[in-house]
PDB file of N, CA and C in Angstrom:
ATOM      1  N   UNK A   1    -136.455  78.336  17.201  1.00  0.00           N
ATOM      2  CA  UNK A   1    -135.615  79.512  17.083  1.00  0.00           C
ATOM      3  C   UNK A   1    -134.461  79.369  18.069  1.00  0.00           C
ATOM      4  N   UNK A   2    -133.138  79.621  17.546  1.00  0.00           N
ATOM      5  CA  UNK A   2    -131.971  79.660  18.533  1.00  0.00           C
ATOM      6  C   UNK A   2    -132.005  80.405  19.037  1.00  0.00           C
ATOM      7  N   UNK A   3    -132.117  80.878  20.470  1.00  0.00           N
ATOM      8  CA  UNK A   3    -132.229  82.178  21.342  1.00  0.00           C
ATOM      9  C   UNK A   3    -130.551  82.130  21.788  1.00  0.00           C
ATOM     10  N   UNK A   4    -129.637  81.461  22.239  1.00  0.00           N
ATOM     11  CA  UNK A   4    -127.854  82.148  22.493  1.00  0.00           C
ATOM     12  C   UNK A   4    -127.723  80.725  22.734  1.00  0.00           C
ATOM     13  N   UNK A   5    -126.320  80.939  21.733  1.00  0.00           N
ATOM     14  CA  UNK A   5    -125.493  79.294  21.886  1.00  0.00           C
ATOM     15  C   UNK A   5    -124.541  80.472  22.516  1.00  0.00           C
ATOM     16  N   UNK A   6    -123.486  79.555  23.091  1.00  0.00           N
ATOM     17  CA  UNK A   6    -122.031  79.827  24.004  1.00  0.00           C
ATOM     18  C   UNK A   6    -120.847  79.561  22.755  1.00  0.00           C
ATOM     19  N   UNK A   7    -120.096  80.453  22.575  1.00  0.00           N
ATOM     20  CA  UNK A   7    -118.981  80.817  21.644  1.00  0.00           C
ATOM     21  C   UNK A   7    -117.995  80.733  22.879  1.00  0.00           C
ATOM     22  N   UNK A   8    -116.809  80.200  23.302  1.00  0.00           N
ATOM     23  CA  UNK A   8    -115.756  80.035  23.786  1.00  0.00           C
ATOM     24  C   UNK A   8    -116.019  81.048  24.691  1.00  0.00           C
ATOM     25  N   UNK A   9    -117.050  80.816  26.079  1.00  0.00           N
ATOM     26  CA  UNK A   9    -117.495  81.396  26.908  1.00  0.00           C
ATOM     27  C   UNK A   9    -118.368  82.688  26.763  1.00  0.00           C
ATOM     28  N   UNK A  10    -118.322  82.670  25.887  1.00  0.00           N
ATOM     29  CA  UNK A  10    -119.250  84.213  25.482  1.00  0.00           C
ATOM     30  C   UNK A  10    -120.432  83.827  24.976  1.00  0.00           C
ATOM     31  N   UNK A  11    -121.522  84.323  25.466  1.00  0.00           N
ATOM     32  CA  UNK A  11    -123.404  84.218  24.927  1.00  0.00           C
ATOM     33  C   UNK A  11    -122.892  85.043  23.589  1.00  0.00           C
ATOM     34  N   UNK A  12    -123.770  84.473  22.705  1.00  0.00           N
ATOM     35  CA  UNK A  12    -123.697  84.899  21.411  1.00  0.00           C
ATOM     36  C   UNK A  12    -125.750  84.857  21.265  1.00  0.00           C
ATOM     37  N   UNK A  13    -126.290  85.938  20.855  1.00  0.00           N
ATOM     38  CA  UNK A  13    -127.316  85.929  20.631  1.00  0.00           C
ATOM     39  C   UNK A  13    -127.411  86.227  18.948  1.00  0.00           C
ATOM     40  N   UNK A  14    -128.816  85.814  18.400  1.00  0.00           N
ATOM     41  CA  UNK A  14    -129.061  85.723  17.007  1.00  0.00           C
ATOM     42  C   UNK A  14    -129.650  86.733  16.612  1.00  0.00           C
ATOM     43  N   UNK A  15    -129.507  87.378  15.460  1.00  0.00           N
ATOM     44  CA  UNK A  15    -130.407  88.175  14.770  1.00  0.00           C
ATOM     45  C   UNK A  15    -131.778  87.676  14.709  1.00  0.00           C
ATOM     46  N   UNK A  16    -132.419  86.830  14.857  1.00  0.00           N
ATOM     47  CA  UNK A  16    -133.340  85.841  14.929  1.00  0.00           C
ATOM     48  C   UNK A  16    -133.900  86.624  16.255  1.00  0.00           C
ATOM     49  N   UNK A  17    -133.486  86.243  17.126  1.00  0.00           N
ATOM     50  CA  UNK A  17    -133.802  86.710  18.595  1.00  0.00           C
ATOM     51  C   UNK A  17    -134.171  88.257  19.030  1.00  0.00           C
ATOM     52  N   UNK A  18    -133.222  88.683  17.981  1.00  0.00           N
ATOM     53  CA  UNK A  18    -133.312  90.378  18.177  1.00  0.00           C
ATOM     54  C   UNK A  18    -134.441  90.841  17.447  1.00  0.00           C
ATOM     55  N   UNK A  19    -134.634  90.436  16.322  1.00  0.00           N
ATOM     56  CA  UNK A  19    -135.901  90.266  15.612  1.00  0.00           C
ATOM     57  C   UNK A  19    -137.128  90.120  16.111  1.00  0.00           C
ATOM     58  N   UNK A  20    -137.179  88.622  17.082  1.00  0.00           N
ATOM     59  CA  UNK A  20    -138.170  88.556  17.979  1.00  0.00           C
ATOM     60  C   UNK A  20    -138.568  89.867  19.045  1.00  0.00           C
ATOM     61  N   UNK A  21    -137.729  90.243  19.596  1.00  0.00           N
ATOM     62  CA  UNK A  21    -137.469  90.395  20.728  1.00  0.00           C
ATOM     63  C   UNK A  21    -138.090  92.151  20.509  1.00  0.00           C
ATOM     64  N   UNK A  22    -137.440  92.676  18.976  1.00  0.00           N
ATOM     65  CA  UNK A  22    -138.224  93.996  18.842  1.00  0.00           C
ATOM     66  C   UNK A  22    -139.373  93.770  18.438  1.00  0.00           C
ATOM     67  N   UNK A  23    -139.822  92.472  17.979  1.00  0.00           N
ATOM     68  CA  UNK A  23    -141.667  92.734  17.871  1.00  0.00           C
ATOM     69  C   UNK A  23    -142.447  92.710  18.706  1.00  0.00           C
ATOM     70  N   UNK A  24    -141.740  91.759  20.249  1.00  0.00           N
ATOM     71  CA  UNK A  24    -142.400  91.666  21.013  1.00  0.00           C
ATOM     72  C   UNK A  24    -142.347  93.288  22.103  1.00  0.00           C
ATOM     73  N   UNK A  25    -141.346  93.808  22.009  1.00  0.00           N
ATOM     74  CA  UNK A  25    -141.182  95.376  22.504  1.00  0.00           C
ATOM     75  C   UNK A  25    -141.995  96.288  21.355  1.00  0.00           C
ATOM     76  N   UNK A  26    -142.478  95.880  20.276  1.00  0.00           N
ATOM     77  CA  UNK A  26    -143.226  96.733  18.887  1.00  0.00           C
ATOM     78  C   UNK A  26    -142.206  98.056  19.236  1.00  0.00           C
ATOM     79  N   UNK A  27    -141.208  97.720  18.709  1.00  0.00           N
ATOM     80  CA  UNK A  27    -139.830  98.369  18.671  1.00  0.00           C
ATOM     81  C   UNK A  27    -139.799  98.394  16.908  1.00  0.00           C
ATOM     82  N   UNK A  28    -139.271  99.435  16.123  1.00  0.00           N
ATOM     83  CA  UNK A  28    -138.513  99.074  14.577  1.00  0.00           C
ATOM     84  C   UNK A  28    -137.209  99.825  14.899  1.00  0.00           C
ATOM     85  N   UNK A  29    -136.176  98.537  15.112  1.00  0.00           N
ATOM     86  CA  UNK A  29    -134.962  98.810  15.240  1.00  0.00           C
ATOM     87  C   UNK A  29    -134.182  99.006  13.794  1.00  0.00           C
ATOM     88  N   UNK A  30    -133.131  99.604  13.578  1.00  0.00           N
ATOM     89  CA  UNK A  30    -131.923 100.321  12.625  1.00  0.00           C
ATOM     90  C   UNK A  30    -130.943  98.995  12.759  1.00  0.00           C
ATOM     91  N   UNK A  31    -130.905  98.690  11.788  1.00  0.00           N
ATOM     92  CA  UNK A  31    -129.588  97.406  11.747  1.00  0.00           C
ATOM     93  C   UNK A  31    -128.510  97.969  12.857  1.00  0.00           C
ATOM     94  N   UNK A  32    -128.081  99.260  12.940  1.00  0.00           N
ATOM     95  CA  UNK A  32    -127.167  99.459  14.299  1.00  0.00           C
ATOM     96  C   UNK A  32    -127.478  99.121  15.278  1.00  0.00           C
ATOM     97  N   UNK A  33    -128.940  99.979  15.658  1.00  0.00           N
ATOM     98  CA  UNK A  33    -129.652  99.365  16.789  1.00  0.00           C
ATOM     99  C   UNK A  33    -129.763  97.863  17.069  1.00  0.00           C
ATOM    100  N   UNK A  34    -130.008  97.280  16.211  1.00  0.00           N
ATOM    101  CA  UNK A  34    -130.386  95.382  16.411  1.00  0.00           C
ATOM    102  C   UNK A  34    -128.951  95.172  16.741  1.00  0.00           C
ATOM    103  N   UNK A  35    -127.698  95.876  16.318  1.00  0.00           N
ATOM    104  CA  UNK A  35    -126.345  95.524  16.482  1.00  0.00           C
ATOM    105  C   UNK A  35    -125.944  95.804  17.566  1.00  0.00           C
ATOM    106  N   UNK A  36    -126.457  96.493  18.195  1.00  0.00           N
ATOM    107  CA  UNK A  36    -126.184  96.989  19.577  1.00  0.00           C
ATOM    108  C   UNK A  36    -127.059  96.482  20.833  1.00  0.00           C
ATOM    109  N   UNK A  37    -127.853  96.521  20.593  1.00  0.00           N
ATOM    110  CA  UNK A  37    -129.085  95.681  21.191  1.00  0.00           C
ATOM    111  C   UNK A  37    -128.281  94.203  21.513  1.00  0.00           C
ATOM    112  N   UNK A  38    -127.558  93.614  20.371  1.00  0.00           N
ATOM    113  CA  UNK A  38    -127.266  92.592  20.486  1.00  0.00           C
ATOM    114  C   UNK A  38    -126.364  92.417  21.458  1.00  0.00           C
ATOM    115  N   UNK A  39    -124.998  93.131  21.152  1.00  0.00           N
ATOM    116  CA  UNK A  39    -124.048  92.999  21.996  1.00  0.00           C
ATOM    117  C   UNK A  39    -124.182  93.535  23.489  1.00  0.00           C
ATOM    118  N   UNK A  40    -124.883  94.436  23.319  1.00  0.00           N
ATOM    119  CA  UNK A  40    -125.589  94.762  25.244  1.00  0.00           C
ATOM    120  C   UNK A  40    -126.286  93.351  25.500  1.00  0.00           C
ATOM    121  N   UNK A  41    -126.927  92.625  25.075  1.00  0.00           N
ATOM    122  CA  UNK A  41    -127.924  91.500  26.069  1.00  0.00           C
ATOM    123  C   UNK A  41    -126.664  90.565  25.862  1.00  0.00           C
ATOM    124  N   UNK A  42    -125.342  90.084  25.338  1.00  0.00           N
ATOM    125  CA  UNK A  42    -124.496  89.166  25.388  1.00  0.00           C
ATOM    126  C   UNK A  42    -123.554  89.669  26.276  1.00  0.00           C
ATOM    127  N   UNK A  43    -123.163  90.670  26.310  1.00  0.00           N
ATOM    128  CA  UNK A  43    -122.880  91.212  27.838  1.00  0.00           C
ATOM    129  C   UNK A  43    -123.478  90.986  28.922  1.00  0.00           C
ATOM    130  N   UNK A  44    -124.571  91.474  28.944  1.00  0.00           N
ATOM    131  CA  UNK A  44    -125.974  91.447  30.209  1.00  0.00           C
ATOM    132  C   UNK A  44    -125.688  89.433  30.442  1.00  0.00           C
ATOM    133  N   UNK A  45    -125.846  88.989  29.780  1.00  0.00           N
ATOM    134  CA  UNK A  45    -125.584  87.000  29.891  1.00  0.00           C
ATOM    135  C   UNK A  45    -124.498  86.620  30.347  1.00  0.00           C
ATOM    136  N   UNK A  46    -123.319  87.815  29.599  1.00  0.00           N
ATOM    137  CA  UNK A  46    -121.706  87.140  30.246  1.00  0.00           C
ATOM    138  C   UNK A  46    -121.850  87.685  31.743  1.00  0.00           C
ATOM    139  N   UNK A  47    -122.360  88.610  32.277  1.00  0.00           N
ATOM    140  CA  UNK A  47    -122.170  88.894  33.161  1.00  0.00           C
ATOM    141  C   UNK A  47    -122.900  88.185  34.344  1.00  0.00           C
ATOM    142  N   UNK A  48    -123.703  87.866  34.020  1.00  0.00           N
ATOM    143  CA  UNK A  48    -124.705  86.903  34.655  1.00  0.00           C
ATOM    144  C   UNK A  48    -124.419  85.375  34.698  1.00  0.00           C
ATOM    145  N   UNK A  49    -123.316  85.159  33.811  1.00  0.00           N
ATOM    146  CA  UNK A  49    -122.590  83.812  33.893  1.00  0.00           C
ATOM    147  C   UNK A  49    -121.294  84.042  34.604  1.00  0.00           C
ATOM    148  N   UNK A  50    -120.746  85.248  34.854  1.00  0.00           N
ATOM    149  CA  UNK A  50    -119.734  85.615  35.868  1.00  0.00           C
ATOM    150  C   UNK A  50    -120.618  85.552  36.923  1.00  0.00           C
ATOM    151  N   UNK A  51    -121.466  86.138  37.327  1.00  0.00           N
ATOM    152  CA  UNK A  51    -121.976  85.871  39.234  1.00  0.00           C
ATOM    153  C   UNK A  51    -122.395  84.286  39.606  1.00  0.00           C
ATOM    154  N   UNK A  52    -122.396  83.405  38.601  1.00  0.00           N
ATOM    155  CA  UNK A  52    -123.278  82.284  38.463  1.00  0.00           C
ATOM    156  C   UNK A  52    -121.712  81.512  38.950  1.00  0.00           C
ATOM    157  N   UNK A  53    -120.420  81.973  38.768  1.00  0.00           N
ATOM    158  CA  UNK A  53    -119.353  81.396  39.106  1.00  0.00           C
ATOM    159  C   UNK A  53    -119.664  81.549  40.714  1.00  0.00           C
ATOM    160  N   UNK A  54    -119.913  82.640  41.329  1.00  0.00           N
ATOM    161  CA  UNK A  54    -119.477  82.939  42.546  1.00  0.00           C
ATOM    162  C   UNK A  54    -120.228  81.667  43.836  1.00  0.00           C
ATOM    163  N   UNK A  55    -119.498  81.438  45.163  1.00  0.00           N
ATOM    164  CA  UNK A  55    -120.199  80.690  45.834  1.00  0.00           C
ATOM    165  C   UNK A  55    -120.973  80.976  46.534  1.00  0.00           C
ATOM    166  N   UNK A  56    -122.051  81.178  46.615  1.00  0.00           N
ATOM    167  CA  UNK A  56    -122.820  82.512  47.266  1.00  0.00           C
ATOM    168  C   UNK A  56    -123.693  81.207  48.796  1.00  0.00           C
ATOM    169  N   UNK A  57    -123.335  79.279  48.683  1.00  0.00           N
ATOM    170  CA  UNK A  57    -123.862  78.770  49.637  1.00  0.00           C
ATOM    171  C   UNK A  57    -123.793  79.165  50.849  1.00  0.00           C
ATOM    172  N   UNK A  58    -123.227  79.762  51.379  1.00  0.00           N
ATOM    173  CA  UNK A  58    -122.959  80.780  52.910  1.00  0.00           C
ATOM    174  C   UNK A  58    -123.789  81.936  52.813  1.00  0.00           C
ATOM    175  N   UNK A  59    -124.467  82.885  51.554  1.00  0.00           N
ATOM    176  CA  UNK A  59    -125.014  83.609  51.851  1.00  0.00           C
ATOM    177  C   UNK A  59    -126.770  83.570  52.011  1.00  0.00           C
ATOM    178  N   UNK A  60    -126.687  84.122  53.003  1.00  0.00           N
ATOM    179  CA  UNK A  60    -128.779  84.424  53.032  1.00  0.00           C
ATOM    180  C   UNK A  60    -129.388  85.126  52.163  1.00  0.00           C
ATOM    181  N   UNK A  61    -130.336  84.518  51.349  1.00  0.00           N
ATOM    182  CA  UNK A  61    -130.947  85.401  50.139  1.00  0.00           C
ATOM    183  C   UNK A  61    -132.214  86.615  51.134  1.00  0.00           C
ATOM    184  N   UNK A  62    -132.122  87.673  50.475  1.00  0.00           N
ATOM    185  CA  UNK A  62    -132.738  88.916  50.899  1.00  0.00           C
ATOM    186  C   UNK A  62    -133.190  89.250  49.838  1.00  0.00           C
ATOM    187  N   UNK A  63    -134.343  90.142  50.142  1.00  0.00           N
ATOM    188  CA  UNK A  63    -134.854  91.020  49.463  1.00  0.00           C
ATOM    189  C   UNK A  63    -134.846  92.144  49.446  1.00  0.00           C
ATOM    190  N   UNK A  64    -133.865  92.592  50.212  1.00  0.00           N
ATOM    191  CA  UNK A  64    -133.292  94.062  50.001  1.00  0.00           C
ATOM    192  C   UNK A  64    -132.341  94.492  51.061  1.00  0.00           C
ATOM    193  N   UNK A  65    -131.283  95.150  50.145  1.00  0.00           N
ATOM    194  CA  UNK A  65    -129.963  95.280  50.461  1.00  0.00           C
ATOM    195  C   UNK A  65    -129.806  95.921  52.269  1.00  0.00           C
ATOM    196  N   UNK A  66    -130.708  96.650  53.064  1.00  0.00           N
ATOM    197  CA  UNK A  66    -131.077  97.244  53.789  1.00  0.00           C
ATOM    198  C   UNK A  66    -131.432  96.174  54.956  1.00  0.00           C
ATOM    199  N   UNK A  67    -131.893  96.435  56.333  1.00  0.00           N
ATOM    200  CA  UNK A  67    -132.290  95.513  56.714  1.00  0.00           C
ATOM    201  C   UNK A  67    -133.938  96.440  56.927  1.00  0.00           C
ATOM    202  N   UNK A  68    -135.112  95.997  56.564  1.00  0.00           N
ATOM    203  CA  UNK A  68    -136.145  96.737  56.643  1.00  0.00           C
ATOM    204  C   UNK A  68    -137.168  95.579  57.837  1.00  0.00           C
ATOM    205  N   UNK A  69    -137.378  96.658  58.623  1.00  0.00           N
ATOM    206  CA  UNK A  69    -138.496  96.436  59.785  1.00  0.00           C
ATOM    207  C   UNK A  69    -139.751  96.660  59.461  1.00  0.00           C
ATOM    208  N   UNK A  70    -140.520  96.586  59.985  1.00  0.00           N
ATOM    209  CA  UNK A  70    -141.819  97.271  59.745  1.00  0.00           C
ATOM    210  C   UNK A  70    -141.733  98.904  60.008  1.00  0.00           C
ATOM    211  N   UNK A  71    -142.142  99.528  58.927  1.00  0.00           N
ATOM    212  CA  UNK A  71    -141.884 100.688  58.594  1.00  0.00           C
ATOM    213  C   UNK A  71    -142.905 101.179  58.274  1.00  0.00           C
ATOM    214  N   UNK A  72    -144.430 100.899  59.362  1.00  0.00           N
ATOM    215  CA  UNK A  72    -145.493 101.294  59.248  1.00  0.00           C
ATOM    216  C   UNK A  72    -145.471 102.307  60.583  1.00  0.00           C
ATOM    217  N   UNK A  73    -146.145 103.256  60.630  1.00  0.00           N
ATOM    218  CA  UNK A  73    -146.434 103.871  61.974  1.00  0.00           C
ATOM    219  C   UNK A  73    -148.098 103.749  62.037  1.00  0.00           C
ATOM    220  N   UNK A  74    -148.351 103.891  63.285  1.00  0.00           N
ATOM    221  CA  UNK A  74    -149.847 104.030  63.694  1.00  0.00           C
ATOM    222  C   UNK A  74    -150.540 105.026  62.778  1.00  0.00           C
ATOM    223  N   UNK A  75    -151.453 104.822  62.133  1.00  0.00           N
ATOM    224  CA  UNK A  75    -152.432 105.728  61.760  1.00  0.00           C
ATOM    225  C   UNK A  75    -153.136 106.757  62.921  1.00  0.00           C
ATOM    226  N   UNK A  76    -152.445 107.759  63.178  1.00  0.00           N
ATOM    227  CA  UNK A  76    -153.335 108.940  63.862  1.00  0.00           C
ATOM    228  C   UNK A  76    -153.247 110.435  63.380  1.00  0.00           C
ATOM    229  N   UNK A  77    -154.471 110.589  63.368  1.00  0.00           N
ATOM    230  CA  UNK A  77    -154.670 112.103  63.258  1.00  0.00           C
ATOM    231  C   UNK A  77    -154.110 113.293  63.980  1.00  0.00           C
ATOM    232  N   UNK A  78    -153.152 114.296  62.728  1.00  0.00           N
ATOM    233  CA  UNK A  78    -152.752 115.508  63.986  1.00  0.00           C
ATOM    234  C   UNK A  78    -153.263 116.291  63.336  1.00  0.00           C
ATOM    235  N   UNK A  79    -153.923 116.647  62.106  1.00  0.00           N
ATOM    236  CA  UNK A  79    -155.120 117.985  61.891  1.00  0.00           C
ATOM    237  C   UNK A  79    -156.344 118.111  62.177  1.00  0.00           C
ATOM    238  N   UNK A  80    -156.756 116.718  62.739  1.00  0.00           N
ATOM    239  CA  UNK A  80    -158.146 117.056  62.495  1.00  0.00           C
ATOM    240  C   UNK A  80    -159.236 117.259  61.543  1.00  0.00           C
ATOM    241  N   UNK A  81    -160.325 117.920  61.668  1.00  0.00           N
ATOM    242  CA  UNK A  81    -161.257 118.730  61.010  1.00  0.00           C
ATOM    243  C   UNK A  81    -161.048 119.975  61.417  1.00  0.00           C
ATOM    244  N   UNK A  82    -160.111 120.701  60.217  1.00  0.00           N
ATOM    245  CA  UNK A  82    -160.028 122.013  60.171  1.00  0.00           C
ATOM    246  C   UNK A  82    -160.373 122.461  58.993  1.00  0.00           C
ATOM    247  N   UNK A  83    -161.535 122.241  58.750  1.00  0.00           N
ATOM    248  CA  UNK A  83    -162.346 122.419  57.565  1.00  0.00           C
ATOM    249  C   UNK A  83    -162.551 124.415  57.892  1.00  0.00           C
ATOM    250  N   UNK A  84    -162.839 124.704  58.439  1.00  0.00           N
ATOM    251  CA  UNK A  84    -163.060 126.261  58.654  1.00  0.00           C
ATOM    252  C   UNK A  84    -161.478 126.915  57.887  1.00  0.00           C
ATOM    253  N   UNK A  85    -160.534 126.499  58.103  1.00  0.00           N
ATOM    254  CA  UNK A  85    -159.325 126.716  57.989  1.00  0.00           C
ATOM    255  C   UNK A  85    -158.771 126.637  56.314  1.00  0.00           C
ATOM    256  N   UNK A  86    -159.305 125.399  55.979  1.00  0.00           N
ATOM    257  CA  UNK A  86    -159.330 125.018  54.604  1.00  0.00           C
ATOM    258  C   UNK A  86    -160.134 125.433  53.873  1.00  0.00           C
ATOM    259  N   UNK A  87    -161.173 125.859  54.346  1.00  0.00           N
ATOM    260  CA  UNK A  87    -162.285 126.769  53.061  1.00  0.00           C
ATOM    261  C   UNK A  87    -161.994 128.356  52.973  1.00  0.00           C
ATOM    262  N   UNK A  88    -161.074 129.012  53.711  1.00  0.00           N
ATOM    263  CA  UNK A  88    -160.360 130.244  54.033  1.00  0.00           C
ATOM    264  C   UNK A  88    -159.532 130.451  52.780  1.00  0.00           C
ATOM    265  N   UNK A  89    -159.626 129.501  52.226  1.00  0.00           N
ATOM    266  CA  UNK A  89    -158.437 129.507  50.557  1.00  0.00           C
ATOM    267  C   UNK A  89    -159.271 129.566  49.041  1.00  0.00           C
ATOM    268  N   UNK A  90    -160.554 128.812  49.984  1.00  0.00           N
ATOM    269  CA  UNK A  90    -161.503 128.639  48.562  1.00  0.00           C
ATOM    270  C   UNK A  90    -162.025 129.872  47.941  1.00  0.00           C
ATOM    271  N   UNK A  91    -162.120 129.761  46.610  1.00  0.00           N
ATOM    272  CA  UNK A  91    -162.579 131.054  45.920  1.00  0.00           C
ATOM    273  C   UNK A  91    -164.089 131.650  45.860  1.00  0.00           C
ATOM    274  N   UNK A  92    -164.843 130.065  46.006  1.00  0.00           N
ATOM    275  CA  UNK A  92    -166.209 130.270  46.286  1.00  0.00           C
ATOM    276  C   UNK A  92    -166.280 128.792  47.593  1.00  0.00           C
ATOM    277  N   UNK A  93    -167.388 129.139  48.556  1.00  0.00           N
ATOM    278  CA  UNK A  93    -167.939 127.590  49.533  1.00  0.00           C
ATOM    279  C   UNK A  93    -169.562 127.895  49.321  1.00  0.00           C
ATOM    280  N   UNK A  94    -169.554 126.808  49.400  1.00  0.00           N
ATOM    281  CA  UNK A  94    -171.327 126.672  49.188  1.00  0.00           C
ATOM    282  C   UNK A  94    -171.411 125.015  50.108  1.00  0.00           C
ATOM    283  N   UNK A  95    -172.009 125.174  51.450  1.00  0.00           N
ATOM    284  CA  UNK A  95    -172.852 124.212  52.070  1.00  0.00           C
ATOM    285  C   UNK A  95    -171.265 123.232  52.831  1.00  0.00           C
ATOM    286  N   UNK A  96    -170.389 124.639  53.092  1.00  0.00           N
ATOM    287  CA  UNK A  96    -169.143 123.855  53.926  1.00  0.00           C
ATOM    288  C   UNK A  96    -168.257 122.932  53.058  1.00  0.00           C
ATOM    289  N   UNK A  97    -168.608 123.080  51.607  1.00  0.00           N
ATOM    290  CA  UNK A  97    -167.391 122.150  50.665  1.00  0.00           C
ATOM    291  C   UNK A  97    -167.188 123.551  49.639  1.00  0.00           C
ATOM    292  N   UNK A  98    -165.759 122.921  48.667  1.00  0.00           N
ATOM    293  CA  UNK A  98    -165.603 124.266  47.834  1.00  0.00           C
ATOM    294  C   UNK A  98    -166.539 123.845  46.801  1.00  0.00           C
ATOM    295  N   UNK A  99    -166.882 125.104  46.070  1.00  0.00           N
ATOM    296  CA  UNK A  99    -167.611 125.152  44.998  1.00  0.00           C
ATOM    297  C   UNK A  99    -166.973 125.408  43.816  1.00  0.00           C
ATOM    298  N   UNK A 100    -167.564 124.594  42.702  1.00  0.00           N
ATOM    299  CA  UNK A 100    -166.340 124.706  41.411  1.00  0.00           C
ATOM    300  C   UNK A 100    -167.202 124.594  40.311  1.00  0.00           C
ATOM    301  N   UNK A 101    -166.770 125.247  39.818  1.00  0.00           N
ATOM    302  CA  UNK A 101    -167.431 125.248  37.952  1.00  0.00           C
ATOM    303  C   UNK A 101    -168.015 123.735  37.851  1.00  0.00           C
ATOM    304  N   UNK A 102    -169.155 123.589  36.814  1.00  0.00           N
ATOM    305  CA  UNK A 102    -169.615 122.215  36.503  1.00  0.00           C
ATOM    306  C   UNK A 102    -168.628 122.158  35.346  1.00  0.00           C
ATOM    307  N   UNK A 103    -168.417 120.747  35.101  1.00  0.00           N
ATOM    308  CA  UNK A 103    -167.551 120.469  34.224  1.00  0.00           C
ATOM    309  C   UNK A 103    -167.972 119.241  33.238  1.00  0.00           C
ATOM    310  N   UNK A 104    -169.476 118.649  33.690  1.00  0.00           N
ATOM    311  CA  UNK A 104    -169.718 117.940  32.806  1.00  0.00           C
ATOM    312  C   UNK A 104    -171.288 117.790  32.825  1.00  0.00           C
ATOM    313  N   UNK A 105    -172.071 118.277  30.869  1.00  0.00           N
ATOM    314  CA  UNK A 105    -173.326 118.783  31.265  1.00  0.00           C
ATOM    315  C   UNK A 105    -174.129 117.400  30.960  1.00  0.00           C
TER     316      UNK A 105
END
């Protein structure tokens, strides 16, 4: 199957492909839709063959645009067991937990 030949710099994708491509999404596309579908992913390629121009050997590859540290904090407790506090809401307590309808006989 031809998945995109190059037309005078432009990805050209196949009805073939689009075909594939909605069975594998279990998509049933509208001949517009497959028509549109099309020309969005030959865009999505030209454009991706425009950054593929750029010289990017000077730049450091990252994984995110941000500079991220460890962005964990210590695990510690500031409530406690304020279980007295939290059963003050419940509608029924039975044995210091809430009590709730059975729901499966």
């Amino acid at each position: 199957m031809e998945k995109t030949e190059k037309t005078q710099g432009r990805n050209v994708i196949s009805e073939e492909t689009i075909e594939y491509l909605g069975i594998l999404a279990k998509l049933e596309l509208t001949s517009e839709e497959k028509e549109r579908a099309g020309k969005d992913m030959e865009e999505m390629l030209d454009y991706i063959d425009k950054l593929n121009e750029l010289d990017t050997s000077g730049v450091e590859p990252m994984a995110h645009i941000f500079p991220v540290n460890n962005v964990f904090r210590e695990d510690v407790v500031t409530n406690g067991d304020d279980r007295e506090n939290m059963l003050k809401n419940a509608p029924e307590v039975r044995d210091g937990s809430y009590q709730v309808p059975k729901t499966v006989e």
